[in-house]
N, C-alpha and C. Protein backbone atom coordinates (compact mmCIF):
# COMPACT_ATOMS: atom_id res chain seq x y z
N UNK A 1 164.96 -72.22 -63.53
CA UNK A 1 165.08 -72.67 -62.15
C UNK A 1 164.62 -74.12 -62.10
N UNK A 2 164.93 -74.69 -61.80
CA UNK A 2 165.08 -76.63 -61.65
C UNK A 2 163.76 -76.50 -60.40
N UNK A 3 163.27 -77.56 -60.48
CA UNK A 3 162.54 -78.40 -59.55
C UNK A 3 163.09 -78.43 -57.90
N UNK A 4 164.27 -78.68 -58.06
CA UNK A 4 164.82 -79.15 -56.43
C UNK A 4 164.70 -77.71 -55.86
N UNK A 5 165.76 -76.82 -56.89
CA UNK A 5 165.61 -75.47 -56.26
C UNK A 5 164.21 -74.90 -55.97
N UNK A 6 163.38 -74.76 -56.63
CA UNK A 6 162.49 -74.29 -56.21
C UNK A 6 161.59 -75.06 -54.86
N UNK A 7 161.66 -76.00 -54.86
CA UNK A 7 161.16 -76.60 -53.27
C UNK A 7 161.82 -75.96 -52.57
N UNK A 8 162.94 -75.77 -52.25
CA UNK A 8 163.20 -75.07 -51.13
C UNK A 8 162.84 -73.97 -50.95
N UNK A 9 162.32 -73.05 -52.20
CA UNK A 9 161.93 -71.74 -52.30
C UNK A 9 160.73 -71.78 -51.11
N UNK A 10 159.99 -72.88 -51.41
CA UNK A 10 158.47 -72.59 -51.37
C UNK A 10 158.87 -73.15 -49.80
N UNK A 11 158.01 -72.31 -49.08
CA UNK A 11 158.45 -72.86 -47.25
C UNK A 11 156.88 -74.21 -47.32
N UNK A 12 157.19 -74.98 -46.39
CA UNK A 12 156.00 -76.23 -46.24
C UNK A 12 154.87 -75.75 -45.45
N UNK A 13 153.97 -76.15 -46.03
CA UNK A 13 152.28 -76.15 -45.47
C UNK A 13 152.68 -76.48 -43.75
N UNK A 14 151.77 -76.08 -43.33
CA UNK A 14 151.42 -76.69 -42.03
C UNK A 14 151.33 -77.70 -41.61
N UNK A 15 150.51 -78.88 -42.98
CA UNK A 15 150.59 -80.35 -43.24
C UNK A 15 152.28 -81.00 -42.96
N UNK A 16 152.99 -80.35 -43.84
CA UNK A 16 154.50 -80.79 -43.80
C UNK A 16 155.29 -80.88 -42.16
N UNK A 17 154.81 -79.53 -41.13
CA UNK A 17 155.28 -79.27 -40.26
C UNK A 17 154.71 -79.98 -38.99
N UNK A 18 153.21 -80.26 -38.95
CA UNK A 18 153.16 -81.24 -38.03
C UNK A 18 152.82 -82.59 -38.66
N UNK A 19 152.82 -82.74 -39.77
CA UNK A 19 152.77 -84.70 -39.84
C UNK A 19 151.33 -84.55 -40.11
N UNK A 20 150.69 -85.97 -40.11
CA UNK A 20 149.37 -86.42 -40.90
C UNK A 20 148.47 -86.46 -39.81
N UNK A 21 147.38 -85.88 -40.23
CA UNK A 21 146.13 -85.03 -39.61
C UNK A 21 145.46 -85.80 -39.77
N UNK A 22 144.21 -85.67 -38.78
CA UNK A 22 142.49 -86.42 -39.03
C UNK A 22 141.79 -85.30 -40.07
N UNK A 23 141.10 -85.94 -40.98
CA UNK A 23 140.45 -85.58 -41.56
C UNK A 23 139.67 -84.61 -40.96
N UNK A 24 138.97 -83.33 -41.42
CA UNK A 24 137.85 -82.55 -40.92
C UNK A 24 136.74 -82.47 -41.94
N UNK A 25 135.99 -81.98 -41.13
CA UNK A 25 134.42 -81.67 -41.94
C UNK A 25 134.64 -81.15 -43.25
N UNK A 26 135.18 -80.15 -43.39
CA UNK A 26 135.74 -79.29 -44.90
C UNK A 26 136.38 -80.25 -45.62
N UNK A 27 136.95 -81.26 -45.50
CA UNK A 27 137.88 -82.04 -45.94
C UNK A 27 136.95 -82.49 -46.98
N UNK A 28 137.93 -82.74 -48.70
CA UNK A 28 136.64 -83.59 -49.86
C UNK A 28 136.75 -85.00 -49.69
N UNK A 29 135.63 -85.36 -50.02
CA UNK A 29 135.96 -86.92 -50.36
C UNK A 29 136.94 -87.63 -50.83
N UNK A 30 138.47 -88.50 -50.84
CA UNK A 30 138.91 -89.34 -52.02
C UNK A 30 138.75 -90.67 -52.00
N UNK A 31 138.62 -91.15 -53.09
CA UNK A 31 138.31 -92.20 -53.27
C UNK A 31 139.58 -93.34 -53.79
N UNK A 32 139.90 -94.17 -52.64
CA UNK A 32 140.68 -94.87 -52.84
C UNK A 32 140.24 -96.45 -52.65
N UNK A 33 141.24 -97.38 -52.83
CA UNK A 33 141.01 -98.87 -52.69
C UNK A 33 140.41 -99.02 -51.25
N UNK A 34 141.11 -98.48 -50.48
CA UNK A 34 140.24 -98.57 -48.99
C UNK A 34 139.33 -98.18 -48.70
N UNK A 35 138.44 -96.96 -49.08
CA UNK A 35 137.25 -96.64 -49.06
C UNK A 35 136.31 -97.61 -49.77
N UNK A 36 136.57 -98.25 -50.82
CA UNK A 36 136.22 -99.15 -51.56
C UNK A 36 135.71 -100.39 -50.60
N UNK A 37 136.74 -100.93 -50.70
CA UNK A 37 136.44 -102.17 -49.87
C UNK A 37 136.16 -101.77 -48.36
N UNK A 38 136.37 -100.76 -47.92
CA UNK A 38 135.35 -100.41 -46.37
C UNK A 38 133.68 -100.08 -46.54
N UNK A 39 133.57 -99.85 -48.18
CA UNK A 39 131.76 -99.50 -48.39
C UNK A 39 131.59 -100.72 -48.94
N UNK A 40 132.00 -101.81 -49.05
CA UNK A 40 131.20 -103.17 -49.36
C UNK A 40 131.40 -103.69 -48.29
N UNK A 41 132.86 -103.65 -47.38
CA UNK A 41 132.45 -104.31 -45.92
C UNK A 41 131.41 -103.60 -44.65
N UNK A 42 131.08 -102.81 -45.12
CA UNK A 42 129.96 -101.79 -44.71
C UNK A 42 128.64 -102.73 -45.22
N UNK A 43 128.37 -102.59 -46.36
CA UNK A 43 127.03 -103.03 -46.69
C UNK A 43 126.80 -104.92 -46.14
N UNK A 44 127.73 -105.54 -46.36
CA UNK A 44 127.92 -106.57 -45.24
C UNK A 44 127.49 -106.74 -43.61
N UNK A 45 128.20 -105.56 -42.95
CA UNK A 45 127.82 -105.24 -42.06
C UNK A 45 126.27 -105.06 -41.53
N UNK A 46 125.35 -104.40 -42.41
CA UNK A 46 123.92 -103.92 -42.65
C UNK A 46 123.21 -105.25 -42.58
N UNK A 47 123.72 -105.96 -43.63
CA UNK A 47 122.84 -107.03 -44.12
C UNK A 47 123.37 -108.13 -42.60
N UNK A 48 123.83 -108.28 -42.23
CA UNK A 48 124.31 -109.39 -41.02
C UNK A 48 125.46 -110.42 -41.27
N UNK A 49 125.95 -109.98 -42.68
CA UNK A 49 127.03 -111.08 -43.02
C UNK A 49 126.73 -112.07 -43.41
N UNK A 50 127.13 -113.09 -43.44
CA UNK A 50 127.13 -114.07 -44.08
C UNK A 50 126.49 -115.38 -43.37
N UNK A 51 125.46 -115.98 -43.53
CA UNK A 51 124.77 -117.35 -42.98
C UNK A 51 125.62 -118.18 -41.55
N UNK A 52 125.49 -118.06 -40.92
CA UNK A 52 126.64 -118.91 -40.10
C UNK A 52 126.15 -120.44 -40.17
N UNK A 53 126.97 -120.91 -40.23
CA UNK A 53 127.33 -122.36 -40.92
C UNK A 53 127.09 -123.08 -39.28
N UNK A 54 126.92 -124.57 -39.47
CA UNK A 54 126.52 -124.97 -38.51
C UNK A 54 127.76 -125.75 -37.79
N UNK A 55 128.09 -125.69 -36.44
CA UNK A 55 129.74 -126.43 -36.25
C UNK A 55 129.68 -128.01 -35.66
N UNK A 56 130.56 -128.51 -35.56
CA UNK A 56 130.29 -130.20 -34.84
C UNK A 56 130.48 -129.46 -33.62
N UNK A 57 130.05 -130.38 -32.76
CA UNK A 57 130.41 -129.28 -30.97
C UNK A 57 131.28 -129.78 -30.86
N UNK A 58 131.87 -128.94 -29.43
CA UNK A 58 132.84 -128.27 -29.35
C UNK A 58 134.08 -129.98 -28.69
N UNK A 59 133.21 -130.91 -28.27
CA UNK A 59 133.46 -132.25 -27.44
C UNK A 59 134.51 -133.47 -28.31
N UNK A 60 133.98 -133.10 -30.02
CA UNK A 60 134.30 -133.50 -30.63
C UNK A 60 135.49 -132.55 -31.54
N UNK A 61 135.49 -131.88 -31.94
CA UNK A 61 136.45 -130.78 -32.48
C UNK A 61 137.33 -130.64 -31.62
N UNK A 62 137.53 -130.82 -30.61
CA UNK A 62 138.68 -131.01 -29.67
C UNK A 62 139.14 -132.46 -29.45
N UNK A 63 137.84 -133.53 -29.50
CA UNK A 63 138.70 -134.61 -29.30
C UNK A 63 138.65 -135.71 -30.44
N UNK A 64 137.92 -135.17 -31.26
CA UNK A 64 138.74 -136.18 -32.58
C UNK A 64 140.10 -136.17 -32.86
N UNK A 65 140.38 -135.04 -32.75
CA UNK A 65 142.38 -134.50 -33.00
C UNK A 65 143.19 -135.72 -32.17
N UNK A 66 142.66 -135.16 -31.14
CA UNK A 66 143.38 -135.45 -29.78
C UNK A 66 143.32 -137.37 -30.37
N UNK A 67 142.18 -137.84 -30.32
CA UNK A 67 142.31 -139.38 -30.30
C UNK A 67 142.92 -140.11 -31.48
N UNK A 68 142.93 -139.18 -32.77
CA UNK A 68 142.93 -139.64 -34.01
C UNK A 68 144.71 -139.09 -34.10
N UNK A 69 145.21 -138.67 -33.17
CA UNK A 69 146.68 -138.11 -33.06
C UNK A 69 147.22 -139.17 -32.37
N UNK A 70 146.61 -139.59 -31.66
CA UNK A 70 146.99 -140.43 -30.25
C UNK A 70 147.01 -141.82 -30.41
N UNK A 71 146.36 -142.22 -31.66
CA UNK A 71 146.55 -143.59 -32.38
C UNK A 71 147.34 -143.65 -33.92
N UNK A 72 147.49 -142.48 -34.15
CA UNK A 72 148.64 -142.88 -35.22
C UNK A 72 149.92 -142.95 -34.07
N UNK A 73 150.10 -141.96 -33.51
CA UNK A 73 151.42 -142.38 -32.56
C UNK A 73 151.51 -143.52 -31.93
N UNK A 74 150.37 -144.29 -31.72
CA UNK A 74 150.52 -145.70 -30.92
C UNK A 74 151.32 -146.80 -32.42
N UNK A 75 150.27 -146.13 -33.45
CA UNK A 75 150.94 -147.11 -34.19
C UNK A 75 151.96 -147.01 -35.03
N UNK A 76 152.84 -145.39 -34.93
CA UNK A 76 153.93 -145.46 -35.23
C UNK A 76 154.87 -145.88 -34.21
N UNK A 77 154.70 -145.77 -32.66
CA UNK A 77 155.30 -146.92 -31.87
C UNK A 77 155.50 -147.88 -31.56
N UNK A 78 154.08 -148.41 -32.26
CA UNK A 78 154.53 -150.33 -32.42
C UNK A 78 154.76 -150.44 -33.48
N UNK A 79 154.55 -150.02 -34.39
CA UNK A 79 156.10 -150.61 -35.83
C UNK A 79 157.08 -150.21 -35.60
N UNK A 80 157.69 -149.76 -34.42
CA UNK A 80 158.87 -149.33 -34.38
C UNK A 80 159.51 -150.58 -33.42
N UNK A 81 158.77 -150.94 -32.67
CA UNK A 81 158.74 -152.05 -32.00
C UNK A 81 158.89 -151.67 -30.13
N UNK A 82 158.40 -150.35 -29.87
CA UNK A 82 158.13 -150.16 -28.87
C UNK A 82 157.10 -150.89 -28.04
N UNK A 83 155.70 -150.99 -28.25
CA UNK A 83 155.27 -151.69 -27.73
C UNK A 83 154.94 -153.35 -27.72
N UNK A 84 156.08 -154.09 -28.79
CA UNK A 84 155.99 -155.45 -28.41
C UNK A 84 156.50 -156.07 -29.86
């Protein structure tokens, strides 16, 4: 008896008939890549993460862009010969 045939023999779990379940209490442990990296981003979590770094405020991080944007465009408009 072949493989294919016999699946059909065998009628499907309960699993098969409604789709993927929450885990329960009885349920064993497996251990996959995601459990993995969720128990080191876990122990991260515990410890507080990582140092927070100190930022330029907020006056400047918004307007260095803004001014340092706003004068290359001036002076790609006057070599173009827009302004004179």
């Amino acid at each position: 008896m072949s493989l294919a045939s016999r699946r059909s023999i065998i009628p499907p779990g309960p699993e098969a008939r409604d789709g993927p379940r929450l885990a329960d209490a009885h349920d064993g442990f497996v251990v996959s890549p995601v459990h993995i990296l969720q128990s080191g981003l876990h122990v991260l979590a515990e410890e507080g993460g990582e140092p927070q770094i100190e930022k330029y405020p907020g006056w400047f991080r918004l307007g260095f862009p803004l001014l340092a944007s706003s004068m290359l465009w001036a002076a790609i408009l006057w070599s173009v010969g827009l302004f004179g």
